[in-house]
PDB file of N, CA and C in Angstrom:
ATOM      1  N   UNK A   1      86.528 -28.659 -23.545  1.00  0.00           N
ATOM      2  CA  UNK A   1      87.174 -28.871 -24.815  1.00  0.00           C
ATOM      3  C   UNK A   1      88.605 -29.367 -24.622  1.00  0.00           C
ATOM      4  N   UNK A   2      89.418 -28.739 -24.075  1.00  0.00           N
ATOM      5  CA  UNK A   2      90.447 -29.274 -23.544  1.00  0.00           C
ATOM      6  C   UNK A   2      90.674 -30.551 -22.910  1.00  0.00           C
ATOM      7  N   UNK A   3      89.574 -31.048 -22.383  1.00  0.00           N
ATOM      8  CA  UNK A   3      89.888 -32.358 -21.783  1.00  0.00           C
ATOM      9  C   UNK A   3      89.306 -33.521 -22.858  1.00  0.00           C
ATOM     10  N   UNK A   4      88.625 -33.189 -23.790  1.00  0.00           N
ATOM     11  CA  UNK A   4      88.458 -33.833 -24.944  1.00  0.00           C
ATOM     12  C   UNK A   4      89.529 -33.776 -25.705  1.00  0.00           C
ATOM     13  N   UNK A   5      89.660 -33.085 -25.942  1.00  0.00           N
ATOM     14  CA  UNK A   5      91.719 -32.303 -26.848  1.00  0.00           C
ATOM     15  C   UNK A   5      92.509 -33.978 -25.935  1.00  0.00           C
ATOM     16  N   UNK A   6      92.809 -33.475 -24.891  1.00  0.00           N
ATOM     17  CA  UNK A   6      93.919 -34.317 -23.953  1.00  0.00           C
ATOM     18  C   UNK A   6      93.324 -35.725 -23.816  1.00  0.00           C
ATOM     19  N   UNK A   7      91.962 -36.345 -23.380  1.00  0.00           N
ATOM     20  CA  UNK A   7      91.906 -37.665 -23.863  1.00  0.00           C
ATOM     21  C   UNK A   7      92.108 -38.598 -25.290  1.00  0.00           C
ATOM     22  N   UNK A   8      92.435 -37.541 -26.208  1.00  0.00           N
ATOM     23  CA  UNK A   8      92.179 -37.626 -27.996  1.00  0.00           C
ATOM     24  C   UNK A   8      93.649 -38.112 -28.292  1.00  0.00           C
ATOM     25  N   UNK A   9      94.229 -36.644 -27.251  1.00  0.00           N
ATOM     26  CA  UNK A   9      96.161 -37.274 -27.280  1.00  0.00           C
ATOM     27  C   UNK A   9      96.833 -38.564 -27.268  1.00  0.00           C
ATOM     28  N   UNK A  10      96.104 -38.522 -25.727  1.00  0.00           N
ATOM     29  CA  UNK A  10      96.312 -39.611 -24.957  1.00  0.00           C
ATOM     30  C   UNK A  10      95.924 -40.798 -25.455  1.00  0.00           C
ATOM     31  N   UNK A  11      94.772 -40.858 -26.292  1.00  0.00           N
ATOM     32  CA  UNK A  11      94.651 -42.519 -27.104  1.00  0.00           C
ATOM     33  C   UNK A  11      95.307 -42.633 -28.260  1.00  0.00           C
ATOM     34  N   UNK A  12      96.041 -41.558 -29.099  1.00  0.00           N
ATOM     35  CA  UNK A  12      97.112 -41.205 -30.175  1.00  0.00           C
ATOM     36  C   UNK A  12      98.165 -41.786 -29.994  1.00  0.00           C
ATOM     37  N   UNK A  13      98.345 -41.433 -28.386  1.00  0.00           N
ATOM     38  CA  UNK A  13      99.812 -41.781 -27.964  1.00  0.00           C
ATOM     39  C   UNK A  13     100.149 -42.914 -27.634  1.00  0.00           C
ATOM     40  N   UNK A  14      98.510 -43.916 -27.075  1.00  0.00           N
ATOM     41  CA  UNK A  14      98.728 -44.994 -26.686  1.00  0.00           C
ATOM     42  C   UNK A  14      98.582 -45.839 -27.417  1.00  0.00           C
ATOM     43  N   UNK A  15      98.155 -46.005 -28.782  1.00  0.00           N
ATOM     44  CA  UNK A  15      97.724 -46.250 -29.840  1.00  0.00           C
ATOM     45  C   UNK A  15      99.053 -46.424 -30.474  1.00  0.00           C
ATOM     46  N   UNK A  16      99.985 -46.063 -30.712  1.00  0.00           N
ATOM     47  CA  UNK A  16     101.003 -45.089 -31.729  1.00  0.00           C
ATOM     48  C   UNK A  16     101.817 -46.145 -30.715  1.00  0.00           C
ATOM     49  N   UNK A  17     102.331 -45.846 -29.155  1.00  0.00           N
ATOM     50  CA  UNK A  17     103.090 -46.623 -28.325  1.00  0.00           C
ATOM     51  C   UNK A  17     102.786 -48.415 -28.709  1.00  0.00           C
ATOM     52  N   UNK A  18     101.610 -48.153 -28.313  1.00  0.00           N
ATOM     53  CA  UNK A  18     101.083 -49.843 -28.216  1.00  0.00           C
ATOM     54  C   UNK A  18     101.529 -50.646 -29.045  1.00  0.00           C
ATOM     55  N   UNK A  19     101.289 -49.980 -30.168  1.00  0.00           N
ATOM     56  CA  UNK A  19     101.765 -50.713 -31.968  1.00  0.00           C
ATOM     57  C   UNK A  19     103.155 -50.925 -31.664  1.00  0.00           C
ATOM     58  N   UNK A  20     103.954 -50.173 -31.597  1.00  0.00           N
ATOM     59  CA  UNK A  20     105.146 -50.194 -32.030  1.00  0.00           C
ATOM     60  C   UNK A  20     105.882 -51.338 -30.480  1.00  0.00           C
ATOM     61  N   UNK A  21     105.101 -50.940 -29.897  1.00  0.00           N
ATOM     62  CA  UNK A  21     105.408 -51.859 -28.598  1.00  0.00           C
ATOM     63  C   UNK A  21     105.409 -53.714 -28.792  1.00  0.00           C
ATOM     64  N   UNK A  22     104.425 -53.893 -29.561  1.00  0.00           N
ATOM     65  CA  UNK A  22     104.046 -54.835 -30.086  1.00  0.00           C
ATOM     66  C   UNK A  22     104.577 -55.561 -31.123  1.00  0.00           C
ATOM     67  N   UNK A  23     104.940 -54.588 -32.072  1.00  0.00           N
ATOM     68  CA  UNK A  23     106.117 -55.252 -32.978  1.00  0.00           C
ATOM     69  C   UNK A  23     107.273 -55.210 -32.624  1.00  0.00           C
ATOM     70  N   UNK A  24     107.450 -54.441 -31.450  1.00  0.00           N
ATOM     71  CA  UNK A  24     109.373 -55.323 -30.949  1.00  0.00           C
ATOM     72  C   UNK A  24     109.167 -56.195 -30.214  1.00  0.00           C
ATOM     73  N   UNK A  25     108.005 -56.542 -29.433  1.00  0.00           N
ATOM     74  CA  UNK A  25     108.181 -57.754 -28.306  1.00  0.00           C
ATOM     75  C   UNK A  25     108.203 -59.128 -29.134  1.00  0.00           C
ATOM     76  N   UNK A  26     107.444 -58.577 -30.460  1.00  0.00           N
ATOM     77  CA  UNK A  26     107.359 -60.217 -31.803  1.00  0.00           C
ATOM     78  C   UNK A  26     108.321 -60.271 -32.443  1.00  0.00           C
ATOM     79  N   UNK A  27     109.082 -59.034 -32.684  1.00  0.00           N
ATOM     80  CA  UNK A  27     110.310 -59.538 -32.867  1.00  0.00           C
ATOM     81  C   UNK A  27     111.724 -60.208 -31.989  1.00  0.00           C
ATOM     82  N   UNK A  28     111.068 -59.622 -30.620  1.00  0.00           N
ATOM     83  CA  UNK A  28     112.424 -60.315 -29.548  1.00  0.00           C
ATOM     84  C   UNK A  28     111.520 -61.627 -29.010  1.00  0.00           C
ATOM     85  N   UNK A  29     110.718 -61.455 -29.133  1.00  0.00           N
ATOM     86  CA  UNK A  29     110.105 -62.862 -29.308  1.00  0.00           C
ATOM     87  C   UNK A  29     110.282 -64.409 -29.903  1.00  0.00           C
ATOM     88  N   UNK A  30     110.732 -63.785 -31.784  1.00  0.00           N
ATOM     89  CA  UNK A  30     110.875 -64.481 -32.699  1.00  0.00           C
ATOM     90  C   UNK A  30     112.419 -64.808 -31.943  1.00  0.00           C
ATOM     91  N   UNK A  31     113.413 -64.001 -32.159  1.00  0.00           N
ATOM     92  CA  UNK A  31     115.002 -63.983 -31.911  1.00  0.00           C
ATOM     93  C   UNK A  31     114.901 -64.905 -30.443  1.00  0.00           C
ATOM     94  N   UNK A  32     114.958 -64.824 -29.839  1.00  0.00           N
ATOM     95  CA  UNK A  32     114.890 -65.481 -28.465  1.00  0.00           C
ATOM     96  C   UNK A  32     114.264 -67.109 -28.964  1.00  0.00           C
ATOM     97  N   UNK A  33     112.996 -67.200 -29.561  1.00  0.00           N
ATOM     98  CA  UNK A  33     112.728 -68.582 -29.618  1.00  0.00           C
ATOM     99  C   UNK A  33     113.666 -69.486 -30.340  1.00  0.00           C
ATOM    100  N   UNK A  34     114.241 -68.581 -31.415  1.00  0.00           N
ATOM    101  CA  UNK A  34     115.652 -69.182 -31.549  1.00  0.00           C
ATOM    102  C   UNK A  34     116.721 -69.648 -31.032  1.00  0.00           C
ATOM    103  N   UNK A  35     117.036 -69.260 -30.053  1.00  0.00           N
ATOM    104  CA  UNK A  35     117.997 -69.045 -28.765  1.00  0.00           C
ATOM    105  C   UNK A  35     117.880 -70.157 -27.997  1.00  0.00           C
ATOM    106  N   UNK A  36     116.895 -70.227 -27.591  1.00  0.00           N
ATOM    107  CA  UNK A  36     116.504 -71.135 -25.826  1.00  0.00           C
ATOM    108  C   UNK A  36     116.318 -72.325 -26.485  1.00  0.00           C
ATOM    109  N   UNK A  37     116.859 -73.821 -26.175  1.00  0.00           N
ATOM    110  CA  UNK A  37     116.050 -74.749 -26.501  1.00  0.00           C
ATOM    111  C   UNK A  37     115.995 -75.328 -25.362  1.00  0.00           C
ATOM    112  N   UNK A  38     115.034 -75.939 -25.232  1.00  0.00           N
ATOM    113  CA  UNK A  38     114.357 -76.757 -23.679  1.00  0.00           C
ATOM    114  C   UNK A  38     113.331 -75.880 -23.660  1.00  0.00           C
ATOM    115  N   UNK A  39     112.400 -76.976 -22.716  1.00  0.00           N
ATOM    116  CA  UNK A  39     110.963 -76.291 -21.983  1.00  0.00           C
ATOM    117  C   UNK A  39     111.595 -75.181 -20.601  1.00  0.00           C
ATOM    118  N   UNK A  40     112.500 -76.063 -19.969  1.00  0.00           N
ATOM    119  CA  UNK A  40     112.376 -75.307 -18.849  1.00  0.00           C
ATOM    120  C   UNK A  40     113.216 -74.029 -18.879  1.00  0.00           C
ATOM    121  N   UNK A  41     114.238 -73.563 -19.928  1.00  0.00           N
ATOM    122  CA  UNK A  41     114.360 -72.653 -20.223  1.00  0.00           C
ATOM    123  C   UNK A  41     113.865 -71.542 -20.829  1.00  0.00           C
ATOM    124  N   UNK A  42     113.175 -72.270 -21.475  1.00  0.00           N
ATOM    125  CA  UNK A  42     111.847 -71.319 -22.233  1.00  0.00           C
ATOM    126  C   UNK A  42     111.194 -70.686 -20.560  1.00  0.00           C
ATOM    127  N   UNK A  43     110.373 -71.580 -20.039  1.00  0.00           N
ATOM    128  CA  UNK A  43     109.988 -71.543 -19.119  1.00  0.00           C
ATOM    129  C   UNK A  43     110.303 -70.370 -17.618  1.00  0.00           C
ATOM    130  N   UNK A  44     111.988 -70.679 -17.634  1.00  0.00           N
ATOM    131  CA  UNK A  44     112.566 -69.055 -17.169  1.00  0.00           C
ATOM    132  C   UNK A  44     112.859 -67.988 -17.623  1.00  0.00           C
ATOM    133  N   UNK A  45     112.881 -68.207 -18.989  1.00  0.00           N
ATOM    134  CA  UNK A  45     113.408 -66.770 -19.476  1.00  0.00           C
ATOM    135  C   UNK A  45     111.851 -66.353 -19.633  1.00  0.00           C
ATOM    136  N   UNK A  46     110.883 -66.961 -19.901  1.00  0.00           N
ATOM    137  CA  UNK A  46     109.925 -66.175 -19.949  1.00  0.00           C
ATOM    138  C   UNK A  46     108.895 -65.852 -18.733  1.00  0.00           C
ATOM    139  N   UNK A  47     109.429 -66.326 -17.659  1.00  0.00           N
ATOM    140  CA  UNK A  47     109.088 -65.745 -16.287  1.00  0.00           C
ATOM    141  C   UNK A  47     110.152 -64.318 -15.842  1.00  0.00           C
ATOM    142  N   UNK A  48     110.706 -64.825 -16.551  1.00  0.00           N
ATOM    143  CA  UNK A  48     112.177 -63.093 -15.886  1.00  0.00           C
ATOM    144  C   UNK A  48     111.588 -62.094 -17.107  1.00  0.00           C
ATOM    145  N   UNK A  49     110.807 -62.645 -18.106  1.00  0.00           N
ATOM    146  CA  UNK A  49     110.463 -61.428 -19.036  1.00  0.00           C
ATOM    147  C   UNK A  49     109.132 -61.303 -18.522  1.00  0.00           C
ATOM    148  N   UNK A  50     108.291 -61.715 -17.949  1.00  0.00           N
ATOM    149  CA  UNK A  50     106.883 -61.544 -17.580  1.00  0.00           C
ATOM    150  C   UNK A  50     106.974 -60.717 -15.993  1.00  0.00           C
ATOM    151  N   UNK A  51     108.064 -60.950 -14.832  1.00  0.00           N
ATOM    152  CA  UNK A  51     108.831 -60.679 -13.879  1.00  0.00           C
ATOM    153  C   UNK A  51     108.435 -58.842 -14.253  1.00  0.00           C
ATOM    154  N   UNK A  52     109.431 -58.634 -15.169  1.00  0.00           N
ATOM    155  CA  UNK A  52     110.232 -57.491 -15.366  1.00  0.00           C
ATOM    156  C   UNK A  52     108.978 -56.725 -16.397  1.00  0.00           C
ATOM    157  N   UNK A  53     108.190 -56.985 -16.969  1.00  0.00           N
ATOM    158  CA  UNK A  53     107.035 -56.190 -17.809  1.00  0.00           C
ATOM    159  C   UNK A  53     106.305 -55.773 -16.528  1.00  0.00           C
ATOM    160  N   UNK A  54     105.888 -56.821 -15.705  1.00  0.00           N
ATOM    161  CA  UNK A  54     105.101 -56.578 -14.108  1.00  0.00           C
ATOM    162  C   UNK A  54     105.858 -55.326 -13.205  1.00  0.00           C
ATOM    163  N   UNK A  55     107.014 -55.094 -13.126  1.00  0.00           N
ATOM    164  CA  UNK A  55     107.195 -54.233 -12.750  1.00  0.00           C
ATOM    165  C   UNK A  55     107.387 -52.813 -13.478  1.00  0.00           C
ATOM    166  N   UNK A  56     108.061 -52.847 -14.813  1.00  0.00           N
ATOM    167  CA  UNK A  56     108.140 -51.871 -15.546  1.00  0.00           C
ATOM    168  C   UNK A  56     106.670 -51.268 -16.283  1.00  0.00           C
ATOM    169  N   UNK A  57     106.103 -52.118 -16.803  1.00  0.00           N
ATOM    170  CA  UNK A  57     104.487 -51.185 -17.485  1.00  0.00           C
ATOM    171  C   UNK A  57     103.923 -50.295 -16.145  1.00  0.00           C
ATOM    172  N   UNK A  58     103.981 -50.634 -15.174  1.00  0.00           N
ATOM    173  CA  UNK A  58     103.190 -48.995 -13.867  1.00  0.00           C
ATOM    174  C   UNK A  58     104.349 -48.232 -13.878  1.00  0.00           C
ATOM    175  N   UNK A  59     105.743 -48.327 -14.147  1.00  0.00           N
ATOM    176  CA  UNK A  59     106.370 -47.131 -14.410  1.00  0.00           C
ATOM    177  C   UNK A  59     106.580 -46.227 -15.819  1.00  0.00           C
ATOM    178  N   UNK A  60     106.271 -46.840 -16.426  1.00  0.00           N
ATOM    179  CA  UNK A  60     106.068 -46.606 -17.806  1.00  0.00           C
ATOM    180  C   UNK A  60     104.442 -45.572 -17.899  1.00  0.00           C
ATOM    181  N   UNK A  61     103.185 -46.196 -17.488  1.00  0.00           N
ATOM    182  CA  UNK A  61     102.281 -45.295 -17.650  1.00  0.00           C
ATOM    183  C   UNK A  61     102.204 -44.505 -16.716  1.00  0.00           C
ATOM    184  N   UNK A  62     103.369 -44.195 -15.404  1.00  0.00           N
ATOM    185  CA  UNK A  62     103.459 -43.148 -14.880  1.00  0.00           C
ATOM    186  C   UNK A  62     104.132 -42.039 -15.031  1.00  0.00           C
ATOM    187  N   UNK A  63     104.879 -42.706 -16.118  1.00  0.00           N
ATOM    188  CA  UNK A  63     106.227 -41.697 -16.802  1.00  0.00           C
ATOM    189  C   UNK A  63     104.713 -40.992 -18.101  1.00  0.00           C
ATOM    190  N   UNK A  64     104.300 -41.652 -18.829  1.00  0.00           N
ATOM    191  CA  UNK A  64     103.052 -40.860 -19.757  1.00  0.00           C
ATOM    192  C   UNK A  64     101.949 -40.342 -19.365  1.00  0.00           C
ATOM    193  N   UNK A  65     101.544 -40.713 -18.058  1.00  0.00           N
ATOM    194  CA  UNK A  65     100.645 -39.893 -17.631  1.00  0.00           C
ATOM    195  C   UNK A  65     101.424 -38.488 -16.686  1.00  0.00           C
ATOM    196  N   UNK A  66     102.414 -38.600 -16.992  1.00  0.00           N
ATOM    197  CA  UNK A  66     103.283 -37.314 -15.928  1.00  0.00           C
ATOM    198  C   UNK A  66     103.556 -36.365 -16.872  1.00  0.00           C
TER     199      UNK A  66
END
């Protein structure tokens, strides 16, 4: 029962995270496409933001699964 309880959490939480995760990246999304003009700037800033999600999301679901 308990581990039904704690997987139930756990998709609450990721559910609840995910969303809200999602509407700030569309909003720094939106703000930023404002910002950059050129391809190839587009192009780096969104490798240093793809860079930096690659390393931060496995510390992130190690910080929620801890």
């Amino acid at each position: 029962m308990a581990a039904v309880l704690a997987e139930f959490l756990f998709y609450l939480v990721r559910s609840l995270v995910g969303e809200g995760l999602r509407r700030a990246a569309l909003v720094v999304c939106s703000w930023l496409d404002t910002k950059i003009h050129g391809r190839t700037a587009r192009f780096v800033v969104g490798g240093l933001l793809g860079l930096a999600a690659y390393l931060l999301i496995p510390v992130f679901a190690g910080l929620l699964g801890f």
